[in-house]
C-alpha atoms as a PDB file:
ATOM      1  CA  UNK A   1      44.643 -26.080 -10.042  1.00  0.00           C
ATOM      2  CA  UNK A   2      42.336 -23.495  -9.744  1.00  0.00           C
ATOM      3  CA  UNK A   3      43.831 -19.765  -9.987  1.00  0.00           C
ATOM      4  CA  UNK A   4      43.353 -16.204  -9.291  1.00  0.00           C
ATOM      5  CA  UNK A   5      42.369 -14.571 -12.423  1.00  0.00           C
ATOM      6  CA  UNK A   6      43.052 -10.474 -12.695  1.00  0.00           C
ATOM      7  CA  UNK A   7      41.168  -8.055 -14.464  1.00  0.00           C
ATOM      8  CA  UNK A   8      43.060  -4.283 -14.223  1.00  0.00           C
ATOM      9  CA  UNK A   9      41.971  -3.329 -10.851  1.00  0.00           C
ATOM     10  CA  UNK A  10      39.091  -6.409 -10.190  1.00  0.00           C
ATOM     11  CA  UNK A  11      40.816  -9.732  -9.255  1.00  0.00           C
ATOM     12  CA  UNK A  12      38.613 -12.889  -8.524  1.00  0.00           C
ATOM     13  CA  UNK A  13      40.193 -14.926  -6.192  1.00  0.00           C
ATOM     14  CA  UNK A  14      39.608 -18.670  -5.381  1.00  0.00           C
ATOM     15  CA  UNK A  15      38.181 -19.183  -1.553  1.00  0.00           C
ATOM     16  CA  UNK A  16      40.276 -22.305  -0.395  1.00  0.00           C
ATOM     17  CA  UNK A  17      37.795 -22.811   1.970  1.00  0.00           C
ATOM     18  CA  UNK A  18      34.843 -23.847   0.125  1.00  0.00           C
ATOM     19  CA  UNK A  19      35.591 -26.230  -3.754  1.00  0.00           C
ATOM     20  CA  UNK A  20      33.624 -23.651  -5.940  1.00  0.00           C
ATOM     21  CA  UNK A  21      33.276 -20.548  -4.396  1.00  0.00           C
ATOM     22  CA  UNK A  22      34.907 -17.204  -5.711  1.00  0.00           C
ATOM     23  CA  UNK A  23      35.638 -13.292  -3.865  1.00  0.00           C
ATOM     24  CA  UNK A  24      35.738 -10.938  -6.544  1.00  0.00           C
ATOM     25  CA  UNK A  25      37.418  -7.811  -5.380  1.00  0.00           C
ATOM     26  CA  UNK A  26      37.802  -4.120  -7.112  1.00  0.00           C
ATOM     27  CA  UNK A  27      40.709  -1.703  -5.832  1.00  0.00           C
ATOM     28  CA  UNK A  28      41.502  -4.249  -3.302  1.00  0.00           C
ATOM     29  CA  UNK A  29      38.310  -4.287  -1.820  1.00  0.00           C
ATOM     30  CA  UNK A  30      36.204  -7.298  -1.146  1.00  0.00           C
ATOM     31  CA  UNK A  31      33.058  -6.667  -3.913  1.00  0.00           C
ATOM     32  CA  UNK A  32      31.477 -10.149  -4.011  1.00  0.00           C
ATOM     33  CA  UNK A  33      31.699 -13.622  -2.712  1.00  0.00           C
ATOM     34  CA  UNK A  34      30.008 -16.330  -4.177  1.00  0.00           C
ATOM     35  CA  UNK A  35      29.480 -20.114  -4.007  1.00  0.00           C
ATOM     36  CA  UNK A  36      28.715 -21.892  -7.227  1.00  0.00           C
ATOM     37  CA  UNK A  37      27.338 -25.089  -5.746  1.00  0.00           C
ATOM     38  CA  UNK A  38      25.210 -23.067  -2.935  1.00  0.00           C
ATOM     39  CA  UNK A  39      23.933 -19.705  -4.120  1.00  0.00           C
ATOM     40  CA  UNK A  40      22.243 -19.631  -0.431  1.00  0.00           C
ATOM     41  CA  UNK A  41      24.975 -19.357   1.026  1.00  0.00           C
ATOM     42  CA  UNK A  42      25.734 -15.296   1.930  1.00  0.00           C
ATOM     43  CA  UNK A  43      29.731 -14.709   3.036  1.00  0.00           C
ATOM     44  CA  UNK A  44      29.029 -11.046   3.482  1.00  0.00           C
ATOM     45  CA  UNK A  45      27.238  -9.629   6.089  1.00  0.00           C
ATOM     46  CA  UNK A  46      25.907  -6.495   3.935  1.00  0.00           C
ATOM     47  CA  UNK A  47      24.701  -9.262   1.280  1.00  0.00           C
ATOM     48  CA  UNK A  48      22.842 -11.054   4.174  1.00  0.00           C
ATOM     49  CA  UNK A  49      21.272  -7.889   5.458  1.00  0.00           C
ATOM     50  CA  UNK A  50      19.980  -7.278   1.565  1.00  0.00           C
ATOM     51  CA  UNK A  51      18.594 -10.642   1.637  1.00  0.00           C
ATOM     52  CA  UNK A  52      16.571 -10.339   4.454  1.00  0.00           C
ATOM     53  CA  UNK A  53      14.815  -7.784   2.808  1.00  0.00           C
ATOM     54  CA  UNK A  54      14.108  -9.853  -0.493  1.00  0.00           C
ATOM     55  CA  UNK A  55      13.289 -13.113   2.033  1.00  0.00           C
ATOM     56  CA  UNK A  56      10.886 -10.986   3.552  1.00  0.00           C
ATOM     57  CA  UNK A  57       9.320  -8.528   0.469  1.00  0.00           C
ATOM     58  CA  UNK A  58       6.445 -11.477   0.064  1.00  0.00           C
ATOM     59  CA  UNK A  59       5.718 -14.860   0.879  1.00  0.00           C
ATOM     60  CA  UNK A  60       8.732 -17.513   0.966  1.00  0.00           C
ATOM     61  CA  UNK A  61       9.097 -18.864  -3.006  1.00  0.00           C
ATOM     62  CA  UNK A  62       6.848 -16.042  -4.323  1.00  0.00           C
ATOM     63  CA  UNK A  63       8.274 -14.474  -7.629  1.00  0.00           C
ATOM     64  CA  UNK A  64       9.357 -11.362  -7.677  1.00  0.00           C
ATOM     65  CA  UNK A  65      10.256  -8.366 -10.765  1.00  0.00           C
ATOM     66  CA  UNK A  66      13.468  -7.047  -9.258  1.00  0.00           C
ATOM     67  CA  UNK A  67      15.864  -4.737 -10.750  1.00  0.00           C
ATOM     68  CA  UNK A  68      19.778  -4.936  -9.322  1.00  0.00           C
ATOM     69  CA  UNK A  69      21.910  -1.545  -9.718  1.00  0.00           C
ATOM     70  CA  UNK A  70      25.433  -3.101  -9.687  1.00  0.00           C
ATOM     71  CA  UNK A  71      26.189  -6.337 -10.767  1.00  0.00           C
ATOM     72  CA  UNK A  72      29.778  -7.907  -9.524  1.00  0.00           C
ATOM     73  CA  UNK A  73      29.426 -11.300  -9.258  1.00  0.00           C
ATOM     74  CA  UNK A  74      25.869 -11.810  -9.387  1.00  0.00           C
ATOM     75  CA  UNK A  75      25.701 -12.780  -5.723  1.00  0.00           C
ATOM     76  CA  UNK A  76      21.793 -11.459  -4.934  1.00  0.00           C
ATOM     77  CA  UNK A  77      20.565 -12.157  -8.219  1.00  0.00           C
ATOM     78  CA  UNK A  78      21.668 -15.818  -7.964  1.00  0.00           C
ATOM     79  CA  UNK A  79      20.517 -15.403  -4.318  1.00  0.00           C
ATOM     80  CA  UNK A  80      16.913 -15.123  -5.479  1.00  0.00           C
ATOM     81  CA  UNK A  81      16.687 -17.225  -8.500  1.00  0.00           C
ATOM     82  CA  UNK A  82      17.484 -19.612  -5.965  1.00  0.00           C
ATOM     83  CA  UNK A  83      15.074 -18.442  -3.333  1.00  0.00           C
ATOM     84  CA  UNK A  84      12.076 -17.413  -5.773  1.00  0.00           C
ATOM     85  CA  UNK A  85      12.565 -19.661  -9.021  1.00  0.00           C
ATOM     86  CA  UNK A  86      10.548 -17.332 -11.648  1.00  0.00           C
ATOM     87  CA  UNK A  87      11.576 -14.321 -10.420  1.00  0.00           C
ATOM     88  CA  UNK A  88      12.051 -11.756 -13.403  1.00  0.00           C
ATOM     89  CA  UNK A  89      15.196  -9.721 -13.102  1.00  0.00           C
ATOM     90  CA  UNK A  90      17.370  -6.958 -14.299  1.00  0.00           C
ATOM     91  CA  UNK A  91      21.172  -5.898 -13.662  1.00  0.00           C
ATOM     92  CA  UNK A  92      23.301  -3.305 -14.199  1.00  0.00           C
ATOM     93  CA  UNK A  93      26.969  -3.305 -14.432  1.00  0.00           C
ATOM     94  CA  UNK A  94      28.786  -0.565 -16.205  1.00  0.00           C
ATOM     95  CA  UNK A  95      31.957  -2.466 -16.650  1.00  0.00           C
ATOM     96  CA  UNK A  96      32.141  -4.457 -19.943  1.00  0.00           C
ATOM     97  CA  UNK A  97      35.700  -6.702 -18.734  1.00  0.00           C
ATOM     98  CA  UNK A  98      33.975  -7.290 -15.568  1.00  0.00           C
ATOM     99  CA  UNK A  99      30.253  -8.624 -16.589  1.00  0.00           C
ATOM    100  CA  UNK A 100      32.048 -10.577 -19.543  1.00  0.00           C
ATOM    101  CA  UNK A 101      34.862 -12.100 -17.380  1.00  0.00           C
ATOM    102  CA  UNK A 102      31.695 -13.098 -14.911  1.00  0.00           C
ATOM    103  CA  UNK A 103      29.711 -14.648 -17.440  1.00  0.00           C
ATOM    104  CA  UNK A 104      32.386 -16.546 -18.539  1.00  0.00           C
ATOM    105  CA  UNK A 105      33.897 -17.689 -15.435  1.00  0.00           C
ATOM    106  CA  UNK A 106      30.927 -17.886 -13.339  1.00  0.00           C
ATOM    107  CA  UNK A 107      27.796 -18.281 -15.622  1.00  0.00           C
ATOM    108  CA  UNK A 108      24.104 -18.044 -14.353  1.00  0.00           C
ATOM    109  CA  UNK A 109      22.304 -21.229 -14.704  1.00  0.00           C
ATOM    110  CA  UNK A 110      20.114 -21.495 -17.150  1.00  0.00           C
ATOM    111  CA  UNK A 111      16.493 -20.529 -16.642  1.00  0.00           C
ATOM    112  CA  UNK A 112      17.419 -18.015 -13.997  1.00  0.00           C
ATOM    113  CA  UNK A 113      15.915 -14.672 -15.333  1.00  0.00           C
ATOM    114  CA  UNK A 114      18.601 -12.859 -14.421  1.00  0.00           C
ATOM    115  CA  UNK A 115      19.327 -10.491 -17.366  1.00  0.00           C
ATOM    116  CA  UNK A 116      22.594  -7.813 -17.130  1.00  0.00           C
ATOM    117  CA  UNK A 117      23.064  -4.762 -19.232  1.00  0.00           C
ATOM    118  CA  UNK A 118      26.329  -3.138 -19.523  1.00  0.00           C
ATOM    119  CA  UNK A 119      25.837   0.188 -18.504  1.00  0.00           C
ATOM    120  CA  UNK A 120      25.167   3.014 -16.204  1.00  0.00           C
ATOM    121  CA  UNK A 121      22.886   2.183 -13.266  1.00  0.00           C
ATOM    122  CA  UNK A 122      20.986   5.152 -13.557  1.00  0.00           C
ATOM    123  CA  UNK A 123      20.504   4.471 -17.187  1.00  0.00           C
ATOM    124  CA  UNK A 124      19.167   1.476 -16.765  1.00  0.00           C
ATOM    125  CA  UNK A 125      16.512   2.945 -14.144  1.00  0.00           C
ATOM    126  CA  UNK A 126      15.716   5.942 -16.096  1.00  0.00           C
ATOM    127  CA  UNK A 127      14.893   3.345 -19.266  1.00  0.00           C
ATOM    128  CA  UNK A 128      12.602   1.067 -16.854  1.00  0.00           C
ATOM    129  CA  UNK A 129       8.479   1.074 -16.791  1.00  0.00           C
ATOM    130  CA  UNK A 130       6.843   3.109 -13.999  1.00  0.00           C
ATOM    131  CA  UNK A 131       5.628   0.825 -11.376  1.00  0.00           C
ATOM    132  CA  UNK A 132       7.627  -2.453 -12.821  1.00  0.00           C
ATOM    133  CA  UNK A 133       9.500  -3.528  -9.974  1.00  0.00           C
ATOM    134  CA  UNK A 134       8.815  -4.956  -6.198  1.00  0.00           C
ATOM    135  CA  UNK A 135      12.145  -4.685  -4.829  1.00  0.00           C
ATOM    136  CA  UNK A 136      15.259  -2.258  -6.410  1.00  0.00           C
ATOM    137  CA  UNK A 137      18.766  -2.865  -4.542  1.00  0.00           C
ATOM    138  CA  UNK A 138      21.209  -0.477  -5.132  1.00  0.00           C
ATOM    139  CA  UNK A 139      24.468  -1.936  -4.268  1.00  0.00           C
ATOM    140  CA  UNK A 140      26.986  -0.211  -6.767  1.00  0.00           C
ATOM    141  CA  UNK A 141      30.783   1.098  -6.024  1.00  0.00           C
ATOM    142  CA  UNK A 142      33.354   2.064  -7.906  1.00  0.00           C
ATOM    143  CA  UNK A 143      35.996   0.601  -5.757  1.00  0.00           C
ATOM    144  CA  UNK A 144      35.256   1.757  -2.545  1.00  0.00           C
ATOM    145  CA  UNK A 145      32.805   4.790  -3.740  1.00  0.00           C
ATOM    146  CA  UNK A 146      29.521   5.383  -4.534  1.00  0.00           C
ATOM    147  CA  UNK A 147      28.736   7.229  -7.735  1.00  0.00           C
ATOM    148  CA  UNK A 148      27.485  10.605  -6.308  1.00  0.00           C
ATOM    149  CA  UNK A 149      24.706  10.666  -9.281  1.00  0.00           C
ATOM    150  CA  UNK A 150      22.962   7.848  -7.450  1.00  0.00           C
ATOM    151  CA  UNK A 151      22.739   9.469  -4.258  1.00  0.00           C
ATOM    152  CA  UNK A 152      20.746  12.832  -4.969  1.00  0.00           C
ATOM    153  CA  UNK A 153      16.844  13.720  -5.244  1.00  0.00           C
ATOM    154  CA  UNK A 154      17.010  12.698  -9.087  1.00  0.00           C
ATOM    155  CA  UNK A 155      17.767   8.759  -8.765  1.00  0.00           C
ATOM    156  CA  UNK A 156      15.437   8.584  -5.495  1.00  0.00           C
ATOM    157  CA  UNK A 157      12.138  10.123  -7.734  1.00  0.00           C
ATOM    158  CA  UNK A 158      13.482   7.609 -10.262  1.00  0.00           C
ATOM    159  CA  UNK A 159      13.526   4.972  -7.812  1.00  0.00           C
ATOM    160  CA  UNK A 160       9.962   5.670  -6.628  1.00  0.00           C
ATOM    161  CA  UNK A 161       8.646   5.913  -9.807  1.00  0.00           C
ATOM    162  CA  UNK A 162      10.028   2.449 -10.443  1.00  0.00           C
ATOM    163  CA  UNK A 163       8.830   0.609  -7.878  1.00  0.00           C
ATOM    164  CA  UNK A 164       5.283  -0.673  -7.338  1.00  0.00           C
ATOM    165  CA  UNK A 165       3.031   0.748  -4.660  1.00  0.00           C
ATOM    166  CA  UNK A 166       4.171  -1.845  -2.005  1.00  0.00           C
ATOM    167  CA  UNK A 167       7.359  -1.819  -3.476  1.00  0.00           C
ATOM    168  CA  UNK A 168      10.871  -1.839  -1.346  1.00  0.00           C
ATOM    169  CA  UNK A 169      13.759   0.057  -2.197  1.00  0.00           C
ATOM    170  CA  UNK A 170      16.857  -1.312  -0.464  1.00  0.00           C
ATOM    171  CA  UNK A 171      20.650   0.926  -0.711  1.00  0.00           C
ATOM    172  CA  UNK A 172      24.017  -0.925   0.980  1.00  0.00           C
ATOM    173  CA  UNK A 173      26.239   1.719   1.973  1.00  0.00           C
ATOM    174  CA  UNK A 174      29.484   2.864   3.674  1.00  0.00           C
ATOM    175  CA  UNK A 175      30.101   5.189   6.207  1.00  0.00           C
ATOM    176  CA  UNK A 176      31.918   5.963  10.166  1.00  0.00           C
ATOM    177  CA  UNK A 177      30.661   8.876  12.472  1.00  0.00           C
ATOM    178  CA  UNK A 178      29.267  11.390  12.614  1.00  0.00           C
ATOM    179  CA  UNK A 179      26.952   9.202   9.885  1.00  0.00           C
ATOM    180  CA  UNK A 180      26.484  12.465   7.714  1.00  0.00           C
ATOM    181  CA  UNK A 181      26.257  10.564   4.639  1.00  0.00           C
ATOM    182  CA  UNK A 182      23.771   7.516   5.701  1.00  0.00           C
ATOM    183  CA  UNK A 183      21.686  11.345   7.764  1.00  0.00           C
ATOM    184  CA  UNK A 184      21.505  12.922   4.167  1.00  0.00           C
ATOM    185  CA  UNK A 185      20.852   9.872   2.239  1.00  0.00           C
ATOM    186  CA  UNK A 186      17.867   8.973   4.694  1.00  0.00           C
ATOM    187  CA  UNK A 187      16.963  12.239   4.470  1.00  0.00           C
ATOM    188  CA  UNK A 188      16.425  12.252   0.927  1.00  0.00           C
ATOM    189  CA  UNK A 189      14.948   8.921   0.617  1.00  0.00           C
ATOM    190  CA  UNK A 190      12.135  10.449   2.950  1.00  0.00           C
ATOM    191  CA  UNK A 191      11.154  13.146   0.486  1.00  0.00           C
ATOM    192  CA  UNK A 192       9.821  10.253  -2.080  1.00  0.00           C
ATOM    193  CA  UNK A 193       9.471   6.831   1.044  1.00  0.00           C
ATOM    194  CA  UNK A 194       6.803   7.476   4.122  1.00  0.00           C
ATOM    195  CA  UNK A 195       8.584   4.000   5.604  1.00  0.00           C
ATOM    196  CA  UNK A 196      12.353   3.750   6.646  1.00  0.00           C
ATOM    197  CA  UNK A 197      14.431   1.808   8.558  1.00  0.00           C
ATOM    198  CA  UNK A 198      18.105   1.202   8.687  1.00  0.00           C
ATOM    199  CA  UNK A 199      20.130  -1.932   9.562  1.00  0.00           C
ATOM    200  CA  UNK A 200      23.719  -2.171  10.507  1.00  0.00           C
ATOM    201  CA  UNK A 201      26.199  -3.290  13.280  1.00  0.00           C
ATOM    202  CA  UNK A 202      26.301  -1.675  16.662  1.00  0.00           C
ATOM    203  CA  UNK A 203      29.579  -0.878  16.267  1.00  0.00           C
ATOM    204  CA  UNK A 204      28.846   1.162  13.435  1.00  0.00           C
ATOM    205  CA  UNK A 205      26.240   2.903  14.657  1.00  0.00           C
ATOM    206  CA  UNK A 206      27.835   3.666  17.509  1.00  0.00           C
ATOM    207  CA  UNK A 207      30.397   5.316  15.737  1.00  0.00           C
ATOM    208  CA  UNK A 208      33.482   3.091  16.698  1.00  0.00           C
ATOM    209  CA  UNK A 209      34.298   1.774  12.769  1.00  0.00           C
ATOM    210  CA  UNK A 210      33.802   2.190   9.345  1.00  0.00           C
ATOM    211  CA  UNK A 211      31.003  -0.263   8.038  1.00  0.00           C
ATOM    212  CA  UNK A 212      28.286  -1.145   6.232  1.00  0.00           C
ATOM    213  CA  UNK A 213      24.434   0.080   6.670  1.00  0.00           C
ATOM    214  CA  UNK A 214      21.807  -1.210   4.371  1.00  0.00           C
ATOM    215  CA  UNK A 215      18.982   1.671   4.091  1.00  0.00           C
ATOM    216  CA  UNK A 216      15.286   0.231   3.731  1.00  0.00           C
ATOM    217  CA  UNK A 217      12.737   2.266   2.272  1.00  0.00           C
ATOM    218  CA  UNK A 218       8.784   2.002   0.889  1.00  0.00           C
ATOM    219  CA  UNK A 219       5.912   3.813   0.628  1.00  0.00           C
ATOM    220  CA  UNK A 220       3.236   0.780   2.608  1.00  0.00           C
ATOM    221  CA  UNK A 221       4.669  -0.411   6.149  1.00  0.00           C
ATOM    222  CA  UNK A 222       7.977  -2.152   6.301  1.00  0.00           C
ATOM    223  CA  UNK A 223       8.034  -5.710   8.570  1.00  0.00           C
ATOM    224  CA  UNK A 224      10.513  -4.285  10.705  1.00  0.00           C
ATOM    225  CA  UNK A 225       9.920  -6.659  13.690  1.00  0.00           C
ATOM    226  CA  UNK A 226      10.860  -9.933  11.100  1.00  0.00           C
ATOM    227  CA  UNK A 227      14.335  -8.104   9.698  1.00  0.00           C
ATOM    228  CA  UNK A 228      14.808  -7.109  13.374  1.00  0.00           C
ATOM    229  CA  UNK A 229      14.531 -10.944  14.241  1.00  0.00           C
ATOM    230  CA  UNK A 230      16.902 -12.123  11.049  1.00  0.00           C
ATOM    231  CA  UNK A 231      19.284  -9.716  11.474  1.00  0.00           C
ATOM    232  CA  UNK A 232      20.106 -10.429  15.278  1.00  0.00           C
ATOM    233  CA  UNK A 233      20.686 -14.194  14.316  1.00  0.00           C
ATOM    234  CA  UNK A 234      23.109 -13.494  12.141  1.00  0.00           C
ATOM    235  CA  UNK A 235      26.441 -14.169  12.483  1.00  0.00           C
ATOM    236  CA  UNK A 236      27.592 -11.011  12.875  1.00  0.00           C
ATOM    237  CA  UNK A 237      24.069  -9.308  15.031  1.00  0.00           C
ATOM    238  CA  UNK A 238      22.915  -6.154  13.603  1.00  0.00           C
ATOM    239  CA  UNK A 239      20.294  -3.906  14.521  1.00  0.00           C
ATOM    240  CA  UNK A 240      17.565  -2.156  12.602  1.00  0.00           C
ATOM    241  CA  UNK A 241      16.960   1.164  13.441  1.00  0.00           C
ATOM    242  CA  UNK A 242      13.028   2.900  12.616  1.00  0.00           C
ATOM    243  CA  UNK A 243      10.299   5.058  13.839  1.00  0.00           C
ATOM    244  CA  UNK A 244      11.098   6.975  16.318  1.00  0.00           C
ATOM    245  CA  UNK A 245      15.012   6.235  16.500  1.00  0.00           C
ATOM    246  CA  UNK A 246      15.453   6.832  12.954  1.00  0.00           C
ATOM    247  CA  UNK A 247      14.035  10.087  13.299  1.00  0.00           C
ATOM    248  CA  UNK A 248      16.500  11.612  15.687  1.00  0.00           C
ATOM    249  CA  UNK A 249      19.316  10.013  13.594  1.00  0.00           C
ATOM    250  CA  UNK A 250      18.211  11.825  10.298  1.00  0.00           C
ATOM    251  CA  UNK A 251      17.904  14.604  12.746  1.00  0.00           C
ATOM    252  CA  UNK A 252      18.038  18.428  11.306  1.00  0.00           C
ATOM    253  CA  UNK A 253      20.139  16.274   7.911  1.00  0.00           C
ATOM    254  CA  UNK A 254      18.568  18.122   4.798  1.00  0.00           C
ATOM    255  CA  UNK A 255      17.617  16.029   1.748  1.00  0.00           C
ATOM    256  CA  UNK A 256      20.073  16.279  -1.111  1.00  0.00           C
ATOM    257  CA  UNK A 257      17.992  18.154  -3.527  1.00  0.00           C
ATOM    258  CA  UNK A 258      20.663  18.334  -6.497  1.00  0.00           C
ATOM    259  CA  UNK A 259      20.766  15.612  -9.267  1.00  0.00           C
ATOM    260  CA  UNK A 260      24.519  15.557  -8.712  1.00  0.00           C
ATOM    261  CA  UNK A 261      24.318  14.353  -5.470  1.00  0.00           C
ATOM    262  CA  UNK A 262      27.313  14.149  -3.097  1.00  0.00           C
ATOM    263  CA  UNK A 263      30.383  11.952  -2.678  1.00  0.00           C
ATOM    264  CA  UNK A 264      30.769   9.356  -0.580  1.00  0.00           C
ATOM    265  CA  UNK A 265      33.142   8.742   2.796  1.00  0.00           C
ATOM    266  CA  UNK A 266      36.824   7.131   1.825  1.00  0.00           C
ATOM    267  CA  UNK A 267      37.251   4.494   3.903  1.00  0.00           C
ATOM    268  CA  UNK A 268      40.083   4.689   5.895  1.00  0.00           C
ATOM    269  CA  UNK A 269      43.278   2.478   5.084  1.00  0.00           C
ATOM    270  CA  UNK A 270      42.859  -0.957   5.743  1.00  0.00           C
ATOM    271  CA  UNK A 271      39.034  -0.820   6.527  1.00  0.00           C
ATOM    272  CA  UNK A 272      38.392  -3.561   4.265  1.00  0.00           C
ATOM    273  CA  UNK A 273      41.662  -5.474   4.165  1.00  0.00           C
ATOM    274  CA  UNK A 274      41.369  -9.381   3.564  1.00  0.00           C
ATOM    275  CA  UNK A 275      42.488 -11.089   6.932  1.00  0.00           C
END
């Protein structure tokens, strides 16, 4: 029988549903969902939104050097070993019990060039080579937060110096209305990314729930009308906001110029619940 296995406040939980797949939540929040026996296969929509981005950062089955800030259950990274065998990439998850109890429990095949440090994410950017990377996704929380040091001016010049010329940058977030954080994020991202665009669920954007909005940024043109196309097929239809539209969402938001950077929205109670 296979059983729930806790970890202080992370818990990996069988899904009945499918033989070998696993949710790993933190605080009682869903963190990760992943199917050993089909690491295509996406449960979340944020994770799905992310992936369009890597499915469409080159040509299908092209390699890529990617670096992951926040590690969970190694959903994306498994994602794209799958998607781009060769790819070359690095992880960071700052807790120890966590990454161990995942590479025990749900080890990465072998050959899959997925390599995880224990540590700070924005240690493990700071240490990388300038222009080493073609795609950085920033998907860390600490429970349902954000460390606030990866939201300021600091980790976005760190970020661009990072990435390669043509490079994406790609940042799942939280957030309800009045969208101030995902305005000052985009904001800052702007300072250091000529190319933005946002995709999340109407309903978000609209300002009727708390959700998720992946933020897209690069410095060469982003193929907007191809994650427009992928992400209104998906199960759950989002939209991707850019040019013009983007622009009066950021609206008079100012970039957050302080290393520090600023805390992210609580989501309300029962915002993430497991049905």
């Amino acid at each position: 029988m296979v059983r729930a296995v806790d970890l202080g406040t992370a818990r990996l939980l069988p899904d009945l549903d499918r033989p070998r797949a696993w949710l790993l939540t933190v605080d009682g929040a869903p963190q990760s969902h992943l199917d050993l026996d089909d690491p295509g296969h996406l449960e979340f929509e944020y994770a799905r939104r992310l992936a369009h981005v890597l499915d469409t950062a080159a040509p299908s089955g092209v390699p890529l050097d990617l670096v992951h800030l926040g590690g969970g259950a190694l959903t994306l990274p498994r994602y794209a070993a799958f998607r781009r065998p060769g790819s070359r990439q690095r992880v960071a998850e700052v807790d120890r019990r966590l990454a161990e109890l995942v590479a025990e429990r749900l080890p990465t095949p072998a050959g899959s060039g997925i390599e995880v440090t224990v540590g700070d994410a924005g240690a493990l950017l700071a240490a990388a080579p300038a222009a080493s990377a073609d795609v950085i996704v920033a998907d860390v929380f600490r429970g349902s937060a954000i460390p606030a040091h990866l939201t300021g001016a600091g980790h976005v010049a760190e970020a661009a110096r990072v990435l390669r010329p043509g490079g994406t940058y790609a940042a799942n977030l939280a957030d309800a209305a009045p969208l101030d954080f995902t305005r000052a994020r985009l904001a800052t991202l702007r300072v250091h990314f000529a190319e933005l665009c946002l995709i999340a669920e109407p309903a978000v954007l609209r300002g009727r729930r708390f959700g998720n909005l992946v933020l897209v940024a690069s410095r060469a043109p982003l193929p907007v009308a191809e994650l427009a196309r992928r992400a209104a097929a998906d199960p759950f239809p989002a939209r991707v906001v850019h040019g013009a539209e983007l622009t009066r969402l950021i609206g008079d938001a100012a970039p957050v110029t302080t290393d520090a950077g600023i805390p992210s929205p609580r989501p309300p109670a029962g915002a993430f619940d497991l049905a």
